[in-house]
N, C-alpha and C. Protein backbone atom coordinates (compact mmCIF):
# COMPACT_ATOMS: atom_id res chain seq x y z
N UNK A 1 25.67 51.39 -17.32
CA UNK A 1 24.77 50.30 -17.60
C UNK A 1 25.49 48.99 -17.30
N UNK A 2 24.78 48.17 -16.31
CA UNK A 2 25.27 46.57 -16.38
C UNK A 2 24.61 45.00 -16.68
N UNK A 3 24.88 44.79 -17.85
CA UNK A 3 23.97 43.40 -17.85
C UNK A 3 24.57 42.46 -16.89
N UNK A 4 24.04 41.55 -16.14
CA UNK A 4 24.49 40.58 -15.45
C UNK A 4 23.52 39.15 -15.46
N UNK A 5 24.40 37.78 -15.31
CA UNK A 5 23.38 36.70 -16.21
C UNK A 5 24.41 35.45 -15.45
N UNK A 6 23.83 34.34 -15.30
CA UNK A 6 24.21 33.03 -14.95
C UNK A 6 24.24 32.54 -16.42
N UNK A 7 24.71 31.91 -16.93
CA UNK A 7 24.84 30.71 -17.88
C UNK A 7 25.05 29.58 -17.75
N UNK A 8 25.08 28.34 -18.56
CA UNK A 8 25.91 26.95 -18.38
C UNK A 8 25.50 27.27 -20.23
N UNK A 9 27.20 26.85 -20.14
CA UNK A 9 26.84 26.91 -21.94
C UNK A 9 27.86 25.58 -21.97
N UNK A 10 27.23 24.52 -23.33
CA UNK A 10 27.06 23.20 -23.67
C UNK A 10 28.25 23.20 -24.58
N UNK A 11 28.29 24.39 -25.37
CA UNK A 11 29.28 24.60 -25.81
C UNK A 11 28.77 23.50 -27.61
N UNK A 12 29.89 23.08 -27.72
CA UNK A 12 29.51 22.69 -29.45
C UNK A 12 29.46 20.69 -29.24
N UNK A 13 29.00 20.77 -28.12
CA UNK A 13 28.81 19.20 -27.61
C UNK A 13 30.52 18.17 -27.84
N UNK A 14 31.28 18.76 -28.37
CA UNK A 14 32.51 18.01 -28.53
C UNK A 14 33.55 18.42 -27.45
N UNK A 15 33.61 19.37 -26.70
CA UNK A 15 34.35 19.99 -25.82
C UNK A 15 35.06 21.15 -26.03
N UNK A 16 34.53 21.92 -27.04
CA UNK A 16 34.93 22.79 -27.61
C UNK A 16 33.63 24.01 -27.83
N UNK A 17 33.76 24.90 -27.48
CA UNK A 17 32.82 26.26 -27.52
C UNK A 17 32.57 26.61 -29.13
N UNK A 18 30.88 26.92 -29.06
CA UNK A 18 30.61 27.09 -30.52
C UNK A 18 29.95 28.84 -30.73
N UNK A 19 29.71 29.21 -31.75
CA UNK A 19 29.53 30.53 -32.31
C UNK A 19 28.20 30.83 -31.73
N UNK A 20 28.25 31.08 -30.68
CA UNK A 20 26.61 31.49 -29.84
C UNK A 20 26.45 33.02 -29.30
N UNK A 21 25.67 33.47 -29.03
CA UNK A 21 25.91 34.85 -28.16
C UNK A 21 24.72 34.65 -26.93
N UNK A 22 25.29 35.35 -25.76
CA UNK A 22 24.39 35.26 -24.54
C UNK A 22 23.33 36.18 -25.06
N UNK A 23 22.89 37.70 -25.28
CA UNK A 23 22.24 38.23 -25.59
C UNK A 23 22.30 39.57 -26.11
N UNK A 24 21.49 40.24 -26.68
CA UNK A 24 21.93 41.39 -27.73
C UNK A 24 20.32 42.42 -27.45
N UNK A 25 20.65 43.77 -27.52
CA UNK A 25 20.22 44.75 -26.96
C UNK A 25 20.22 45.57 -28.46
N UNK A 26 19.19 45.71 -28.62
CA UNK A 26 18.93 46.72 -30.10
C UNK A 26 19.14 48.49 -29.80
N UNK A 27 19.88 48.99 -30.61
CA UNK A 27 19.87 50.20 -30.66
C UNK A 27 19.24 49.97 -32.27
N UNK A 28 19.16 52.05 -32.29
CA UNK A 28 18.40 52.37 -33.41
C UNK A 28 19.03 52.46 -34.51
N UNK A 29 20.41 52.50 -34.41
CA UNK A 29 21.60 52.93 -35.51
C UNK A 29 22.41 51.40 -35.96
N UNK A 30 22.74 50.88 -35.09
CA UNK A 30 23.37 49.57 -35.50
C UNK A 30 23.41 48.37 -35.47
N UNK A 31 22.36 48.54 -34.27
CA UNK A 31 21.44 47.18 -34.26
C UNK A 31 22.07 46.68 -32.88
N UNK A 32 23.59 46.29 -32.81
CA UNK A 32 24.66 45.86 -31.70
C UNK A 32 24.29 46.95 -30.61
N UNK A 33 23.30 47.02 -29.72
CA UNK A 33 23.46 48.28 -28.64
C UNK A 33 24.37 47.78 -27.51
N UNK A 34 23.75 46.53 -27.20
CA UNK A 34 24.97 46.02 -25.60
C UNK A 34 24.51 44.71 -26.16
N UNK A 35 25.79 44.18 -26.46
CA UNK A 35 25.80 42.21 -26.84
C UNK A 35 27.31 41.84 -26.54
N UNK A 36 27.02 40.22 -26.03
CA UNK A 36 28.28 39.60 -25.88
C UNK A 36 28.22 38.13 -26.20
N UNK A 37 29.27 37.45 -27.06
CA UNK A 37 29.56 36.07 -27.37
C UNK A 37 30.20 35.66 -25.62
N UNK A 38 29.79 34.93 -25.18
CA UNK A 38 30.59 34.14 -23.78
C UNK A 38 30.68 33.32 -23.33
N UNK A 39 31.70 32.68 -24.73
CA UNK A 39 32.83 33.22 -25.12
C UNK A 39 32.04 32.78 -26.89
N UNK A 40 32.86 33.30 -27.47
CA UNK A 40 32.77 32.86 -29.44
C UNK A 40 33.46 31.41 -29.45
N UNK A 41 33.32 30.91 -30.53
CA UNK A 41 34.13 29.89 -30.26
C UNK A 41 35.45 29.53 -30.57
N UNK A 42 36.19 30.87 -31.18
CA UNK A 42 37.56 30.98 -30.39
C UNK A 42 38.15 31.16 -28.95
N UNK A 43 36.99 30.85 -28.26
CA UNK A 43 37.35 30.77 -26.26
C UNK A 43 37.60 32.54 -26.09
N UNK A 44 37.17 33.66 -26.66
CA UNK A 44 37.30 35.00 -26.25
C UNK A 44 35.93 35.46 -26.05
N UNK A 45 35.88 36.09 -24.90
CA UNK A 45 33.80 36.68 -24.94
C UNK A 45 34.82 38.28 -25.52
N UNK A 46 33.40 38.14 -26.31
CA UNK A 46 33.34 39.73 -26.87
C UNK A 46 32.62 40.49 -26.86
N UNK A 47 32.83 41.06 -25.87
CA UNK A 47 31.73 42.46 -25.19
C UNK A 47 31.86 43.63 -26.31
N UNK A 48 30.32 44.01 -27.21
CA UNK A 48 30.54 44.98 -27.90
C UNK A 48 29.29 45.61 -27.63
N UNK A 49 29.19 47.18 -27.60
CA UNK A 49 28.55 48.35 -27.84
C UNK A 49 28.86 49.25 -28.36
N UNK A 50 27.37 49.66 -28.88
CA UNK A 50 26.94 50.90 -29.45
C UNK A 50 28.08 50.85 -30.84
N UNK A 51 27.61 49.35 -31.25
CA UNK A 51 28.20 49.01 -32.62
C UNK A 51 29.30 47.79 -32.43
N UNK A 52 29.97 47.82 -34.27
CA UNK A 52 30.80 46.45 -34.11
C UNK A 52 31.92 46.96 -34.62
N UNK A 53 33.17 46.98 -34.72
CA UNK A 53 34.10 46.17 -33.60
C UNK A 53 35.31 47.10 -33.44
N UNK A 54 35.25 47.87 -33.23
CA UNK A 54 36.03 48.82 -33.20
C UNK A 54 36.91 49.25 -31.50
N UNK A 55 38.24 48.38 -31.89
CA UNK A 55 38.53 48.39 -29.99
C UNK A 55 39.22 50.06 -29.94
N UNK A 56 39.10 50.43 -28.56
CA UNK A 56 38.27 49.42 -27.41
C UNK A 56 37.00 50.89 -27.25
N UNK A 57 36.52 51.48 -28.27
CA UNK A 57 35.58 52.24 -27.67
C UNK A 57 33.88 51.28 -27.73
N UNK A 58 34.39 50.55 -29.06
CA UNK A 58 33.00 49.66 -29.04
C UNK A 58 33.11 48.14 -28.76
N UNK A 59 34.44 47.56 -28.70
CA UNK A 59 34.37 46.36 -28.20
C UNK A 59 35.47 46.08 -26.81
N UNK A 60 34.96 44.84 -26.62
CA UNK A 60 36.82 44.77 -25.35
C UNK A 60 36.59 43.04 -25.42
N UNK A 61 37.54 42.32 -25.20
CA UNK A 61 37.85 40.94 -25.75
C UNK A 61 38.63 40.89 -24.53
N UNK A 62 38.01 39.42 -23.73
CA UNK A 62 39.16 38.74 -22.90
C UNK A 62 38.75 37.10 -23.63
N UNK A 63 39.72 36.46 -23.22
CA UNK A 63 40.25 35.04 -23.39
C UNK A 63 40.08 34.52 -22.17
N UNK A 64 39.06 33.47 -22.49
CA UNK A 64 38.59 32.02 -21.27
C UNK A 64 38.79 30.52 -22.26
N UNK A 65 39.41 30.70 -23.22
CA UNK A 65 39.51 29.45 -23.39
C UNK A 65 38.24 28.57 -23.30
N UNK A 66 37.96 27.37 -22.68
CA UNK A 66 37.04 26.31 -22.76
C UNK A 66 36.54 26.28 -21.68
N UNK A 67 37.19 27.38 -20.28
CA UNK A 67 36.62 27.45 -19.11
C UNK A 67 35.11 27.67 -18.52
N UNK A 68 34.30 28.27 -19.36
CA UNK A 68 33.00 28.37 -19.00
C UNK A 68 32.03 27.22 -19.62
N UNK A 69 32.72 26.05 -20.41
CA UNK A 69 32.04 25.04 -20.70
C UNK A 69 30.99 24.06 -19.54
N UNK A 70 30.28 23.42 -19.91
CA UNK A 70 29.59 22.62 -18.38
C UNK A 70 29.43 22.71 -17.15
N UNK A 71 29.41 24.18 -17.01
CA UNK A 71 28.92 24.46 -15.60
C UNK A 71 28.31 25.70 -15.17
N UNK A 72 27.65 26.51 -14.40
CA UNK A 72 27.05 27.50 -13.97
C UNK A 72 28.49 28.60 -14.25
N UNK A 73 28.86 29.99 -14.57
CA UNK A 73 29.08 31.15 -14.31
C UNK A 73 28.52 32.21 -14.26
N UNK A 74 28.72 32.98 -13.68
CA UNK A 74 28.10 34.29 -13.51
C UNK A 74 29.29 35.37 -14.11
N UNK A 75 28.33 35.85 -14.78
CA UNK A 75 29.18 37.29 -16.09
C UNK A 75 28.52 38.43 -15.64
N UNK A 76 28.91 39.57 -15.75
CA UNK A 76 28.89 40.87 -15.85
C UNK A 76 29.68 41.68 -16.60
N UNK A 77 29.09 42.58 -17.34
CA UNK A 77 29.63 43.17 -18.86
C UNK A 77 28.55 44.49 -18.31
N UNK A 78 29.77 45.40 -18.01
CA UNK A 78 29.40 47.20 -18.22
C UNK A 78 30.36 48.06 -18.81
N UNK A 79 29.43 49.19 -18.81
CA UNK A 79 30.17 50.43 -19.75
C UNK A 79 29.82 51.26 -17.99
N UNK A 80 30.93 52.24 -18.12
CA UNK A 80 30.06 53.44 -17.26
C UNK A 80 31.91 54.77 -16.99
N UNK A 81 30.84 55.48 -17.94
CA UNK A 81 31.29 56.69 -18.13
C UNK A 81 33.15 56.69 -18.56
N UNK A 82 32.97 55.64 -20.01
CA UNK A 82 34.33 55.81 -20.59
C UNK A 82 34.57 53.97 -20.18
N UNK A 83 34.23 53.83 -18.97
CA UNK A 83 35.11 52.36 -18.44
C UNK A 83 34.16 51.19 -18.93
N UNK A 84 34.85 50.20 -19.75
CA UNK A 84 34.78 48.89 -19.98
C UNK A 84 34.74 47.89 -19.51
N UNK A 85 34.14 46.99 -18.43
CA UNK A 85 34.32 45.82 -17.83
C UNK A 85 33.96 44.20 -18.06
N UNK A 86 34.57 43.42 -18.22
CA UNK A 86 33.91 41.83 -18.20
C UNK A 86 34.17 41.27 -16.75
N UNK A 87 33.37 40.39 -16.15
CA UNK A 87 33.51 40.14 -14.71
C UNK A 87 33.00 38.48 -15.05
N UNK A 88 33.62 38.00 -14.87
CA UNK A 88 33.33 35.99 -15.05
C UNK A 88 33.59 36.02 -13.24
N UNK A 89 32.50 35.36 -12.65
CA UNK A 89 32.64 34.33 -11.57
C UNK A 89 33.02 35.46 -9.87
N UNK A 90 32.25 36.68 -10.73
CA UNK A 90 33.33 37.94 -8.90
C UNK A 90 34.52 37.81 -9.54
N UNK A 91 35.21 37.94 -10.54
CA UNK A 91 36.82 38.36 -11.12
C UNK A 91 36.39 39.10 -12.27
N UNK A 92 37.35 40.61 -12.19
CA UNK A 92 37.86 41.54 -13.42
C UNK A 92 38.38 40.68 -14.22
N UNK A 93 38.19 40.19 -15.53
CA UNK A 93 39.01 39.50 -16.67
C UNK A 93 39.35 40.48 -17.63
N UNK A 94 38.38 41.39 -17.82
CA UNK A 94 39.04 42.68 -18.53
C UNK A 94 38.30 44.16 -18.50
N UNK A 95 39.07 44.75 -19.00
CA UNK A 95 38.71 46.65 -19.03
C UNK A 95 39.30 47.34 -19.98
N UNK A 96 38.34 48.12 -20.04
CA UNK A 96 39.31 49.77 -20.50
C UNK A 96 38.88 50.07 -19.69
N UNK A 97 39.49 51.36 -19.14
CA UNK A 97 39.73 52.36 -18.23
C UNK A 97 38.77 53.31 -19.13
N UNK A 98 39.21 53.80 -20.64
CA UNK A 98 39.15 55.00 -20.48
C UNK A 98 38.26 55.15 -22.14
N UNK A 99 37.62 55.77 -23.18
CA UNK A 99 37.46 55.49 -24.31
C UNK A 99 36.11 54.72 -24.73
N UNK A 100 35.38 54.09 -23.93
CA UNK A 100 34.68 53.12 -24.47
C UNK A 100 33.14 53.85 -25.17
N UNK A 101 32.86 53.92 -25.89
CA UNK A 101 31.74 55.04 -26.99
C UNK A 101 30.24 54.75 -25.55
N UNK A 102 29.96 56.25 -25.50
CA UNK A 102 28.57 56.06 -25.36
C UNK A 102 27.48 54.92 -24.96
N UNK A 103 26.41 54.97 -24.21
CA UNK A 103 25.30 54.02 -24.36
C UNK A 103 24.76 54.64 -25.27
N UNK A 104 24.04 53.77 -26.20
CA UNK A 104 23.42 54.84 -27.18
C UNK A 104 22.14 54.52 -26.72
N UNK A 105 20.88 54.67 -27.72
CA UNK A 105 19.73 54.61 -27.28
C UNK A 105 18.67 53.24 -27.93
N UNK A 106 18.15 52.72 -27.11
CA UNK A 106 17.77 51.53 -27.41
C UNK A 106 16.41 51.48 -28.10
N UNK A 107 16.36 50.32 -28.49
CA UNK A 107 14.95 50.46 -29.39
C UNK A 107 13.33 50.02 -27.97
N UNK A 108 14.34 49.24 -27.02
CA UNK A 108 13.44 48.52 -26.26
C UNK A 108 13.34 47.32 -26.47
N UNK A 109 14.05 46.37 -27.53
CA UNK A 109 13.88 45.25 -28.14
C UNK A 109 15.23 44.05 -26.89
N UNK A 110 15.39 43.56 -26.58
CA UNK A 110 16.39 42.26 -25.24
C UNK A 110 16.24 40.77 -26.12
N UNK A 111 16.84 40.50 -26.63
CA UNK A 111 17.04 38.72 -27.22
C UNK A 111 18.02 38.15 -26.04
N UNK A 112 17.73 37.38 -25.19
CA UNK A 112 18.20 36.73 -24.30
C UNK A 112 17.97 35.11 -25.12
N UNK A 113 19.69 35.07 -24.89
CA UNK A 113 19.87 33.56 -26.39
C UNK A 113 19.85 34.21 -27.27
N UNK A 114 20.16 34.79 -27.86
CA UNK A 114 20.96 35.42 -29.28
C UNK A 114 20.86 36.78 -29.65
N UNK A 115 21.87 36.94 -30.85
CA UNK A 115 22.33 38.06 -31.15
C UNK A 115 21.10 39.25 -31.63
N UNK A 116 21.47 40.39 -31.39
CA UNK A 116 20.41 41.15 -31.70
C UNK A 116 19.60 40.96 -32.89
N UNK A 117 20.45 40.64 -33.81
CA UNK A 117 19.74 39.91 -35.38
C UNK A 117 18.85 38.33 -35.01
N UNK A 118 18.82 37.59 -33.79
CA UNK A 118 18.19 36.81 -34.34
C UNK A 118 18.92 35.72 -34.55
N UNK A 119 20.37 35.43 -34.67
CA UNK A 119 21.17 34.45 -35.02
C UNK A 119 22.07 33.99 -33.87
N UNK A 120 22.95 32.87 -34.33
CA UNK A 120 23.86 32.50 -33.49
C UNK A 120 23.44 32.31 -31.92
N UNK A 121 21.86 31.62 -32.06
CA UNK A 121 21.79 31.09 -30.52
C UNK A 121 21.99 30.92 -29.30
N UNK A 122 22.07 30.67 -28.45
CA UNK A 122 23.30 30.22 -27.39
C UNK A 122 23.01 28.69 -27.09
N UNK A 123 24.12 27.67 -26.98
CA UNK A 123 23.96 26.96 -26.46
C UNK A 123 24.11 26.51 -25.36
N UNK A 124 22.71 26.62 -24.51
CA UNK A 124 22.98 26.07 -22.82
C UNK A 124 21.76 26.99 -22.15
N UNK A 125 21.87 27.02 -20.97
CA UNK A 125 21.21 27.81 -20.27
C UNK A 125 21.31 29.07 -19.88
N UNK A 126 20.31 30.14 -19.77
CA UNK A 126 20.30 31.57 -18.84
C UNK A 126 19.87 31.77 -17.86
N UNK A 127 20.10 32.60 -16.77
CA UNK A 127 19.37 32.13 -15.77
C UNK A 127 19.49 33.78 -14.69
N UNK A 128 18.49 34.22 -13.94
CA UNK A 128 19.08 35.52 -13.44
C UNK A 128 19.39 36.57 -14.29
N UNK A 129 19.10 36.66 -15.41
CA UNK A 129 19.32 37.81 -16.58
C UNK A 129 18.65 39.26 -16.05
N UNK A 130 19.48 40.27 -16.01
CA UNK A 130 19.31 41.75 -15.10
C UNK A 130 19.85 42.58 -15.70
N UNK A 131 19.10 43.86 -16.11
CA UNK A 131 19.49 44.94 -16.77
C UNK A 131 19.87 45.76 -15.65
N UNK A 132 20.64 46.78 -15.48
CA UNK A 132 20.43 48.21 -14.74
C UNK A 132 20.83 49.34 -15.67
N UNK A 133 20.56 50.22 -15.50
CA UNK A 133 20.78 51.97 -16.41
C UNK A 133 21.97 52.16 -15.33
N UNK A 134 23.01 51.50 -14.39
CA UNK A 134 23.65 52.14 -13.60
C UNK A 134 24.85 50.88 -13.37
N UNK A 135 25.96 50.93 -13.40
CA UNK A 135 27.24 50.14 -13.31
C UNK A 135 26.92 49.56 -11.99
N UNK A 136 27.59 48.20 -11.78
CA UNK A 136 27.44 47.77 -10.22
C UNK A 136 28.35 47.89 -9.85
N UNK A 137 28.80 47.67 -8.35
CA UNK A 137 30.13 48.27 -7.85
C UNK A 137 30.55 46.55 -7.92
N UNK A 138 32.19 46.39 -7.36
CA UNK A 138 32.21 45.45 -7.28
C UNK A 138 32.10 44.67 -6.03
N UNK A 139 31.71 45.18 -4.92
CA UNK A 139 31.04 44.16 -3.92
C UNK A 139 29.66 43.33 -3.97
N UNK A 140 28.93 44.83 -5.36
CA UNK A 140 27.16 43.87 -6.00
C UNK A 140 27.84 42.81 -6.52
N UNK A 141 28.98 42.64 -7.53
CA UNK A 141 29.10 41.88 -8.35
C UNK A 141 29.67 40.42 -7.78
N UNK A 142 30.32 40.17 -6.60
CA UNK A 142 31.05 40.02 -5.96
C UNK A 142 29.68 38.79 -5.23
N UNK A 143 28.66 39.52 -4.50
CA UNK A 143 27.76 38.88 -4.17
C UNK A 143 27.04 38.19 -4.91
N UNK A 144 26.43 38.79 -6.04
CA UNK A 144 26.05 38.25 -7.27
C UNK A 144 26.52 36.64 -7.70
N UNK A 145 28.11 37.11 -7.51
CA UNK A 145 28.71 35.50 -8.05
C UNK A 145 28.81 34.42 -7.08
N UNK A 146 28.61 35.11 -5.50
CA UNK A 146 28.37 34.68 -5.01
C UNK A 146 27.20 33.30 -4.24
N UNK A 147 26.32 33.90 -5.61
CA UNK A 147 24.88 33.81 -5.35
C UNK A 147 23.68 34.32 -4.79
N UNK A 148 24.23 35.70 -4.07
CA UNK A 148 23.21 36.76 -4.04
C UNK A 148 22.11 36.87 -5.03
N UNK A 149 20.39 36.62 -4.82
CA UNK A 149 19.76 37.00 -5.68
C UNK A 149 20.13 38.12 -6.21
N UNK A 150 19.68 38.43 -7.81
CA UNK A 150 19.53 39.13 -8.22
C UNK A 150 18.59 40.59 -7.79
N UNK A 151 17.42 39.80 -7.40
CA UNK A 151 16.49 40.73 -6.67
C UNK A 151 16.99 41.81 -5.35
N UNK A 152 18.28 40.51 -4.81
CA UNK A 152 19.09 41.36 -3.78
C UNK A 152 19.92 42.69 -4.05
N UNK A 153 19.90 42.68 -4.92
CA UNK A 153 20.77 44.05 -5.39
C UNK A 153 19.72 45.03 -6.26
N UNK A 154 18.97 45.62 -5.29
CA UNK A 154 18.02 46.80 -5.95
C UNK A 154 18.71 48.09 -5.94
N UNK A 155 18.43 49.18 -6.99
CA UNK A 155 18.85 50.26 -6.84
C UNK A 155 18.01 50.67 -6.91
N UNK A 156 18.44 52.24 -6.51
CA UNK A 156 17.73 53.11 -6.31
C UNK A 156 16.65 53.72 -7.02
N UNK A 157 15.10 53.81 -6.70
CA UNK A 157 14.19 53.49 -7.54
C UNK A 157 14.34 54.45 -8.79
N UNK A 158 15.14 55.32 -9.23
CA UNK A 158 15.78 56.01 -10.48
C UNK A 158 16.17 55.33 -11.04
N UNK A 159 16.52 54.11 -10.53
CA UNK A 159 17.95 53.39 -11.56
C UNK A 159 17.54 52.64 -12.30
N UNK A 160 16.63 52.27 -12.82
CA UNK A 160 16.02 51.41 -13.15
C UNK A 160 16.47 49.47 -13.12
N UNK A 161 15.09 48.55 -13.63
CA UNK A 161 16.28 46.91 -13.31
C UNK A 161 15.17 46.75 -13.96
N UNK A 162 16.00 46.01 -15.11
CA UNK A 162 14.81 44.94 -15.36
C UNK A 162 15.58 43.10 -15.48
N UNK A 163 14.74 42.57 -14.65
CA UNK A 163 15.04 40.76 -14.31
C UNK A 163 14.44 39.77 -14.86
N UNK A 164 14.98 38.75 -15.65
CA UNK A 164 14.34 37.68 -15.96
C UNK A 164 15.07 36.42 -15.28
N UNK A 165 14.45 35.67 -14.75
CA UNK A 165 14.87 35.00 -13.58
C UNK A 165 13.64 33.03 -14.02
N UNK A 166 14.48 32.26 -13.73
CA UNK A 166 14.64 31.00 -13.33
C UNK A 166 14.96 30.30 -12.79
N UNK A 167 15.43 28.51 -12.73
CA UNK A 167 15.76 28.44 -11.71
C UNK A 167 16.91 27.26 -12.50
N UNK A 168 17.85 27.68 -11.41
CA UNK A 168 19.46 26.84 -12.12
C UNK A 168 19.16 25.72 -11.14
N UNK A 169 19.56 24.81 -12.01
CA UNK A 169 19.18 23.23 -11.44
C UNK A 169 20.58 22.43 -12.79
């Protein structure tokens, strides 16, 4: 599974990143199915599934500091089969290899701008927000940050996608 998403996050208007989450994916058991802070406002995005926080089968943590403040990035956050990924901008920032729990099963419920509960907002924009049931390789991802539509990277009609799309200005 790969979420992938443009942002500009405003951050806590002082120059400093505040307690927001890009978006949160309901499962039936814990609520956390696929969500990420990016970043919290200790400057770390925290990619967690199929629950909270247990590294690294349900979470994985890289450090950006204040870098994604005031401007467009493109993120990608997957699981696929054990492996962990965060992808800021077409760059690996982090992984597991090996360990990472299950997709579990979703309720059907997507909060794009906040946490699966409902809280902790995001501040700034989304933009290009894309589900797949299937990991992207990294030349999709690669293009993606590139600025490849989203729409440009279809899979195979099994794979399912679902897109919510705007326009970054």
């Amino acid at each position: 599974m790969a979420v992938s998403f443009w942002q500009f996050d405003i951050g806590n208007g002082m120059g400093g990143n505040a307690a927001t989450t890009a978006f949160g994916i309901l499962d039936g058991v814990t609520g956390r199915g696929f969500s990420s802070h990016t970043p919290w406002s200790d400057g770390n995005i925290y990619f967690d599934h199929a629950g909270c926080c247990a590294q690294p089968s349900q979470r994985l943590i890289a450090n950006v500091g204040t870098s994604l403040l005031n401007g467009w990035h493109h993120i990608v956050l997957q699981v696929d089969n054990g492996n962990k990924q965060i992808w800021v901008d077409g760059v690996k920032i982090g992984e597991h290899v090996t360990g990472a729990a299950a997709i579990p099963t979703f309720t059907g419920v997507v909060n794009v701008g906040a946490q699966y509960n409902d809280i902790n907002s995001f501040g700034g924009r989304i933009d290009e927000f894309a589900i797949w049931n299937v990991a992207l390789d990294p030349s999709e991802i690669r293009a993606l940050a590139s600025g490849a539509s989203t729409l440009s990277i279809i899979p195979e009609p099994s794979a399912g996608l679902l897109v919510i799309r705007r326009r970054r200005c």
